[in-house]
C-alpha atoms as a PDB file:
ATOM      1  CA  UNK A   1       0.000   0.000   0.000  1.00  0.00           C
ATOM      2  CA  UNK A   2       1.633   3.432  -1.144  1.00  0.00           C
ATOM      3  CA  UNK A   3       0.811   6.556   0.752  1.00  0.00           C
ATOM      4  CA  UNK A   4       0.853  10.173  -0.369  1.00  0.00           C
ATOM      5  CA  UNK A   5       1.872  13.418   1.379  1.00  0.00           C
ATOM      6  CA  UNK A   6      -0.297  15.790  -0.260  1.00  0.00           C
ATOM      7  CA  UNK A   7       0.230  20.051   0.023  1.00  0.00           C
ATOM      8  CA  UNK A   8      -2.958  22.366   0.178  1.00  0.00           C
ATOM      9  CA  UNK A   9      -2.762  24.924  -0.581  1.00  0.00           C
ATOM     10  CA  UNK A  10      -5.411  26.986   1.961  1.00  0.00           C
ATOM     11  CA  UNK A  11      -7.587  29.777   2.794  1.00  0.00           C
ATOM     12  CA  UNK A  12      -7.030  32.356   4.797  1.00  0.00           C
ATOM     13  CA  UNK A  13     -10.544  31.234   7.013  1.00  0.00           C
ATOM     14  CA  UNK A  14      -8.535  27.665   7.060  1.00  0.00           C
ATOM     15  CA  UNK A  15      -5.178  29.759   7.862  1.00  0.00           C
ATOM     16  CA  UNK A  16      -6.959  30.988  10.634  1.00  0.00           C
ATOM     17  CA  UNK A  17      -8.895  27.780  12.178  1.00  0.00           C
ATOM     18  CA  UNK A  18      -5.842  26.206  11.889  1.00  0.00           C
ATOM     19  CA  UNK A  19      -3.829  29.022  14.154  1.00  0.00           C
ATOM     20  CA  UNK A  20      -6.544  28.662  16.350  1.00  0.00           C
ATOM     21  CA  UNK A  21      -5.649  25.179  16.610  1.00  0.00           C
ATOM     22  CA  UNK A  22      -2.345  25.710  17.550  1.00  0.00           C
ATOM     23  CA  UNK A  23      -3.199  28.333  20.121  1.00  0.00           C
ATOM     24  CA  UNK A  24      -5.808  25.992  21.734  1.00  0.00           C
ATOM     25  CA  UNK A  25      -3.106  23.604  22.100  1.00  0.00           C
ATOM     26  CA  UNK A  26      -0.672  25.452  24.206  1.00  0.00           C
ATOM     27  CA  UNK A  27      -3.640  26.628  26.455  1.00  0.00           C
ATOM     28  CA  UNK A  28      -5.686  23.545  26.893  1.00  0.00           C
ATOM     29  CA  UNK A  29      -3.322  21.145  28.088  1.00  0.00           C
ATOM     30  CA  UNK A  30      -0.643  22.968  30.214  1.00  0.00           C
ATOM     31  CA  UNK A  31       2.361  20.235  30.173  1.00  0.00           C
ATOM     32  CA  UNK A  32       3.686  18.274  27.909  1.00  0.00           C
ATOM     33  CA  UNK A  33       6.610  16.102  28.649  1.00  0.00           C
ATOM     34  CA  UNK A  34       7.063  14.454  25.384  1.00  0.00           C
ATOM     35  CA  UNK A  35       5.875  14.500  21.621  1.00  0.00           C
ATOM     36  CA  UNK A  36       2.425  13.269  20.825  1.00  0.00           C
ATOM     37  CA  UNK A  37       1.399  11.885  17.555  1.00  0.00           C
ATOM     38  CA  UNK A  38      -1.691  11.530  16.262  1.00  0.00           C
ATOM     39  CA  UNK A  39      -2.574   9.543  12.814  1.00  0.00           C
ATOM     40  CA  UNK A  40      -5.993   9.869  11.679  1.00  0.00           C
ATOM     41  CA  UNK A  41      -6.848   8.174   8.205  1.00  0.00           C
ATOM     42  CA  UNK A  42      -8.584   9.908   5.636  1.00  0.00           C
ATOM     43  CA  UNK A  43     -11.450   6.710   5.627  1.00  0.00           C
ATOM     44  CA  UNK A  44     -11.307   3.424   6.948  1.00  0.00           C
ATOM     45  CA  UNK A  45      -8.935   0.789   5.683  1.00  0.00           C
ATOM     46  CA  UNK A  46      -6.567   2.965   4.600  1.00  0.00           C
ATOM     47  CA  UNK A  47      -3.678   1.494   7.178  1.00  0.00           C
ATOM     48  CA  UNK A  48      -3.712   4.176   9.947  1.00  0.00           C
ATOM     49  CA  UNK A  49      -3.241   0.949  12.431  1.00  0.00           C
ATOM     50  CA  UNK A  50      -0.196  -0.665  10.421  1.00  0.00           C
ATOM     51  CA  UNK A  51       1.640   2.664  10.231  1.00  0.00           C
ATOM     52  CA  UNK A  52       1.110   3.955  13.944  1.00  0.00           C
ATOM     53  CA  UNK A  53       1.965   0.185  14.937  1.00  0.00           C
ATOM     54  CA  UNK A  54       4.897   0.574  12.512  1.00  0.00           C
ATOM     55  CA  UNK A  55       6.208   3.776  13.757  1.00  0.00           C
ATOM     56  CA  UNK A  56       5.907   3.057  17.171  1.00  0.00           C
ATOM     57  CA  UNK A  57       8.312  -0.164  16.497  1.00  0.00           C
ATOM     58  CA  UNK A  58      10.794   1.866  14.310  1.00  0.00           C
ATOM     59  CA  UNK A  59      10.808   4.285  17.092  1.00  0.00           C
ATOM     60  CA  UNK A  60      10.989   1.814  19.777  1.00  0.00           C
ATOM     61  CA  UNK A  61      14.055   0.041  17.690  1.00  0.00           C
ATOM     62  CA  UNK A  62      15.925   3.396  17.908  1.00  0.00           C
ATOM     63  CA  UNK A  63      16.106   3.367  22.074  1.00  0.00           C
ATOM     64  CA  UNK A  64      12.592   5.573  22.251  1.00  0.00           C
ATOM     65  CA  UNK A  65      10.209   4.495  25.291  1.00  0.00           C
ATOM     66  CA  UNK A  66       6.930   4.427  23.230  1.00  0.00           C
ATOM     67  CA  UNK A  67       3.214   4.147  24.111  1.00  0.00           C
ATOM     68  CA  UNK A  68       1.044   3.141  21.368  1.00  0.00           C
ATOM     69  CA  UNK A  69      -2.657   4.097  22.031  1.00  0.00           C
ATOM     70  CA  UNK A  70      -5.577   3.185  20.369  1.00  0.00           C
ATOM     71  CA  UNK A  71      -8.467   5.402  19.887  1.00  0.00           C
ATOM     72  CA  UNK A  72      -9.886   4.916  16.631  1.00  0.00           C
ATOM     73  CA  UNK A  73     -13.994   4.647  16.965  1.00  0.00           C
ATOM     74  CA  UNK A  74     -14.862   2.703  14.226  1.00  0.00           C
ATOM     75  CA  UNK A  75     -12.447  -0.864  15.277  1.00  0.00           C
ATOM     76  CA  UNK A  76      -9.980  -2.243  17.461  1.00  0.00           C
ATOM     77  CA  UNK A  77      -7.260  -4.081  16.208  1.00  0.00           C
ATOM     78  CA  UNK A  78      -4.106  -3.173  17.420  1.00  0.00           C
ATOM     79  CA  UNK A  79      -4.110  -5.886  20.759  1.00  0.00           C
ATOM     80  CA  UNK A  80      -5.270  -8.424  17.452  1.00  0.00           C
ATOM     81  CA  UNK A  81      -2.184  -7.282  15.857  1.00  0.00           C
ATOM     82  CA  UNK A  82      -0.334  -8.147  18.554  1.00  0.00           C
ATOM     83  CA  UNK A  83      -2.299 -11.162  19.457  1.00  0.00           C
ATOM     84  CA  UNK A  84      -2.782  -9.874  22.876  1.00  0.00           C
ATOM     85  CA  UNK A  85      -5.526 -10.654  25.291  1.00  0.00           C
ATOM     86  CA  UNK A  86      -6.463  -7.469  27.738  1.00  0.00           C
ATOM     87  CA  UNK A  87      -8.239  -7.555  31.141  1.00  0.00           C
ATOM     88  CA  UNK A  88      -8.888  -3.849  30.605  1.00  0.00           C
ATOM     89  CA  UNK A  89      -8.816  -1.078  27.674  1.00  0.00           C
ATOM     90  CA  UNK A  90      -9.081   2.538  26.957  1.00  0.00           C
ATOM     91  CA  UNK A  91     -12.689   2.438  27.982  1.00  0.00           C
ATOM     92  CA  UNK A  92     -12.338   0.837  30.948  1.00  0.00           C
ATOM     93  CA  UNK A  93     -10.010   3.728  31.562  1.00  0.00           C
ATOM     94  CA  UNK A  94     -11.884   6.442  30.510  1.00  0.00           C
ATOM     95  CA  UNK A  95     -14.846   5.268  32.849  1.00  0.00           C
ATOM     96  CA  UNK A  96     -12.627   4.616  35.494  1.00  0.00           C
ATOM     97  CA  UNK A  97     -12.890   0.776  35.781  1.00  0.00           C
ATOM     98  CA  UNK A  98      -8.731   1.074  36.010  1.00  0.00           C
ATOM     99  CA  UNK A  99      -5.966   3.405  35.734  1.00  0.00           C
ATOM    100  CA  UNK A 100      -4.138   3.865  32.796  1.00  0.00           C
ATOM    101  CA  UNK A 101      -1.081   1.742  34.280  1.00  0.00           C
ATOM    102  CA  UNK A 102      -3.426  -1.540  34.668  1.00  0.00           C
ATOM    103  CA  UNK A 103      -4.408  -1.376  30.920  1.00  0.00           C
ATOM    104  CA  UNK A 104      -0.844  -0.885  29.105  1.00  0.00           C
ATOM    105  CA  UNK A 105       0.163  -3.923  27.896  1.00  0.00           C
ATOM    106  CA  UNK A 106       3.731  -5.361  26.579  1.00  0.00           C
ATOM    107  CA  UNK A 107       3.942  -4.904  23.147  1.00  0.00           C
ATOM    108  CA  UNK A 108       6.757  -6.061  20.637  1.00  0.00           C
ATOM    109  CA  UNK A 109       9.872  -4.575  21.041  1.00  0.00           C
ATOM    110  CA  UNK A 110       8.701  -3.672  23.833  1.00  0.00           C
ATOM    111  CA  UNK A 111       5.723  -0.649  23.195  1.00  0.00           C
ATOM    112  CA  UNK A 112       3.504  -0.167  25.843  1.00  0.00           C
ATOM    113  CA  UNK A 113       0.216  -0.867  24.434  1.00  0.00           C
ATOM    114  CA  UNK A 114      -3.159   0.992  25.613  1.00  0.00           C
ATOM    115  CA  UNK A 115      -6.079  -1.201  23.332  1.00  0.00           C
ATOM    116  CA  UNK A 116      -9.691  -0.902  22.769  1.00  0.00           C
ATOM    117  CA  UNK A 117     -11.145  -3.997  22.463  1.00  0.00           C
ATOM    118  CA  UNK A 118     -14.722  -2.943  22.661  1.00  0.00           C
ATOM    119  CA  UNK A 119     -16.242  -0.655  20.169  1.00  0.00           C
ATOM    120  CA  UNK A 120     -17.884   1.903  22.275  1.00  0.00           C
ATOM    121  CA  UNK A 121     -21.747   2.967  21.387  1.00  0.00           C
ATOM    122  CA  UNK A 122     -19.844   6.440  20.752  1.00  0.00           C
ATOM    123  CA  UNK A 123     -16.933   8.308  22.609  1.00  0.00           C
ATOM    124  CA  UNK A 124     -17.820  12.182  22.732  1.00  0.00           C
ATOM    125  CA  UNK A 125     -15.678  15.045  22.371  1.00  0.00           C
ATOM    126  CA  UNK A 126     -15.517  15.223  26.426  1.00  0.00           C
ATOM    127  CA  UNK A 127     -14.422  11.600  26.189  1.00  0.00           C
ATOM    128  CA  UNK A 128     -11.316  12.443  24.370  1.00  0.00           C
ATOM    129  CA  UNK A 129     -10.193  15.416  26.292  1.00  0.00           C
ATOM    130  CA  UNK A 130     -10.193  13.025  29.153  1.00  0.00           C
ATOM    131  CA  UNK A 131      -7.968  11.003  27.538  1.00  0.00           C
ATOM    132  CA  UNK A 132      -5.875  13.546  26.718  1.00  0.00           C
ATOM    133  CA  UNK A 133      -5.839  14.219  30.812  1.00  0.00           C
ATOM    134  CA  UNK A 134      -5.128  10.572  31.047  1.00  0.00           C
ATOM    135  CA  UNK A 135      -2.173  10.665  29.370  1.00  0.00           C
ATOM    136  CA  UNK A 136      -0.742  13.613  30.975  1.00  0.00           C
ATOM    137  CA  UNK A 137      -0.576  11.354  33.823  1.00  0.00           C
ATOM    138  CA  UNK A 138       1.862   9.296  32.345  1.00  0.00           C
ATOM    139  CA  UNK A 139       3.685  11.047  29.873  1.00  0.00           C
ATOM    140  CA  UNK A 140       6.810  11.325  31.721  1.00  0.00           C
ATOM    141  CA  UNK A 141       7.302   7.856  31.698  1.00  0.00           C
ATOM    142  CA  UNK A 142       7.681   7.419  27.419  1.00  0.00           C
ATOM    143  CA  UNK A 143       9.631   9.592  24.848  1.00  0.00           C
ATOM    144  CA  UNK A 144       7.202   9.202  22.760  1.00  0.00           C
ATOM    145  CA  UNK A 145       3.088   8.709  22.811  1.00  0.00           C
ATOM    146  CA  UNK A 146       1.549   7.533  19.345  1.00  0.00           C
ATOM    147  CA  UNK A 147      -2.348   7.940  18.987  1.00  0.00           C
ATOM    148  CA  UNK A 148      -4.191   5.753  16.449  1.00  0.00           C
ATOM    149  CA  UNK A 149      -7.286   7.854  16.078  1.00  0.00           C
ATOM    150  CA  UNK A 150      -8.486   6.408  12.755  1.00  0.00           C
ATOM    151  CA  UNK A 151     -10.862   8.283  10.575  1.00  0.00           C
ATOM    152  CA  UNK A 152     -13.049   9.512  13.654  1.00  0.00           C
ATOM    153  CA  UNK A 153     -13.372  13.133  12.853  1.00  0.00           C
ATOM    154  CA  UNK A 154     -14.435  13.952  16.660  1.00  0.00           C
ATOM    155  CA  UNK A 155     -11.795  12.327  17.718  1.00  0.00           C
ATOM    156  CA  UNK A 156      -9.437  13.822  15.378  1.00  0.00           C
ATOM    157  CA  UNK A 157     -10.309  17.142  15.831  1.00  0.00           C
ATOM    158  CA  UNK A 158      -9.842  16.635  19.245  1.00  0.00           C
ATOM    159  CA  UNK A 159      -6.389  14.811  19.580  1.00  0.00           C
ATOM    160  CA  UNK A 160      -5.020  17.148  16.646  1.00  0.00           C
ATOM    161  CA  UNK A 161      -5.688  20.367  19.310  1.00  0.00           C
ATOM    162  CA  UNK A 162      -3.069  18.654  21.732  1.00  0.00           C
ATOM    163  CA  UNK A 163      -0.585  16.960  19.071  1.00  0.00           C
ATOM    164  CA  UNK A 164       2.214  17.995  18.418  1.00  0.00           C
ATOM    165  CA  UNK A 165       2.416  15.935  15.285  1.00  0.00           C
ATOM    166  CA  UNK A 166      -0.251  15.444  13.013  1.00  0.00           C
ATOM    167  CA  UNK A 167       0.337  12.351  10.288  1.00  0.00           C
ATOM    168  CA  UNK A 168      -2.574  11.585   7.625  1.00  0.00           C
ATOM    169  CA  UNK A 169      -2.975   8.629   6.157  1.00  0.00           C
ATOM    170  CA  UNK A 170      -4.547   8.094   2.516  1.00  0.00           C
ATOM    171  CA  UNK A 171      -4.512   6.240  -0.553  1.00  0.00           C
ATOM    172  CA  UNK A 172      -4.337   7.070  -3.944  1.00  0.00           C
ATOM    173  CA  UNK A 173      -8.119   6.654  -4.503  1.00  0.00           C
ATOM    174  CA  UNK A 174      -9.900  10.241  -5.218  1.00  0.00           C
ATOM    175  CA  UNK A 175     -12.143   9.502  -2.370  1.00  0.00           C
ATOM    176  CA  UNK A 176      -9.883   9.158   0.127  1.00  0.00           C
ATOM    177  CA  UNK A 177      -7.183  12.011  -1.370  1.00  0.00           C
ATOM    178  CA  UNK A 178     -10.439  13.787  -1.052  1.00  0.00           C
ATOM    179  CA  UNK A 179     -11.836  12.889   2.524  1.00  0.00           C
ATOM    180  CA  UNK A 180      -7.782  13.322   3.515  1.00  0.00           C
ATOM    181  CA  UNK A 181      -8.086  17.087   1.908  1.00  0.00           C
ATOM    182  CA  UNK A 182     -11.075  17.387   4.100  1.00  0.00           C
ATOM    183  CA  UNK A 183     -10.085  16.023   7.284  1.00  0.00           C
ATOM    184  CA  UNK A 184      -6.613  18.892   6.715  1.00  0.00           C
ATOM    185  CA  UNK A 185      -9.491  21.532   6.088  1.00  0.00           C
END
């Protein structure tokens, strides 16, 4: 599967939302102790689990600690990826069934995994910035956090505020160069 970077070329309204953005994100979460990346794919299937997984190896492999979270709405694969079985996920931690610490799981190379095995009925916008929270928590611990957020727009929206890396995935196929061109807009 071949992915594009694509350049937009934008508006100054989308100039602006996007500044906002950025100013939202050095207000609304005060401390950050290491980079956060979110990847968000531009539609389902387009292999916004393989390359977070992938990059979290790779970056792993190069002496990184590195949590791997999954947040994507629409499935949960990564702990089948891994062939992992989890007593507790990201929603059991967001509804405080567990902390954070007693769902990471041991991933290759050794990532720290946080699943979601459970497709929830929906995760809200308030759900997210809990997360987000969550993981301030803990951030201290890894060099490196890695959000899966699928093609959720909520949830991308959302994440994107706080990250300070942003990676979309896509495919050649005008729909999803399209619904990629969107997701940057």
């Amino acid at each position: 599967m071949r992915t594009h970077l694509c350049q937009f070329n934008m508006s100054s309204d989308q100039a602006a939302k996007l500044r906002n953005l950025v100013a939202q994100k050095t207000t609304s979460i005060s401390t950050r102790q290491c980079p956060l990346t979110v990847c968000s794919g531009s539609k389902g299937g387009v292999g916004t689990t393989t390359l977070s997984f992938n990059l979290a190896i790779a970056m792993q492999r190069r002496g990184q600690r590195v949590l791997l979270v999954e947040a994507n709405a629409t499935s949960g694969d990564l702990s089948q990826l891994c062939r992992l079985s989890e007593e507790y996920d990201l929603i059991d931690v967001l509804q405080s069934r567990c902390s954070i610490r007693q769902a990471l799981l041991p991933g290759p190379c050794g990532v720290k995994l946080l699943p979601q095995r459970a497709l929830p009925e929906t995760i809200s916008d308030a759900s997210y910035w809990h997360l987000l929270r969550i993981l301030d928590e803990i951030r201290c611990e890894f060099d490196e956090v890695i959000v899966d957020s699928g093609n959720s727009g909520t949830a991308t929206e959302t994440l994107w505020s706080a990250a300070t890396r942003a990676v979309v995935v896509t495919t050649p196929e005008q729909l999803a160069v399209t619904k990629a061109y969107t997701l940057v807009k």
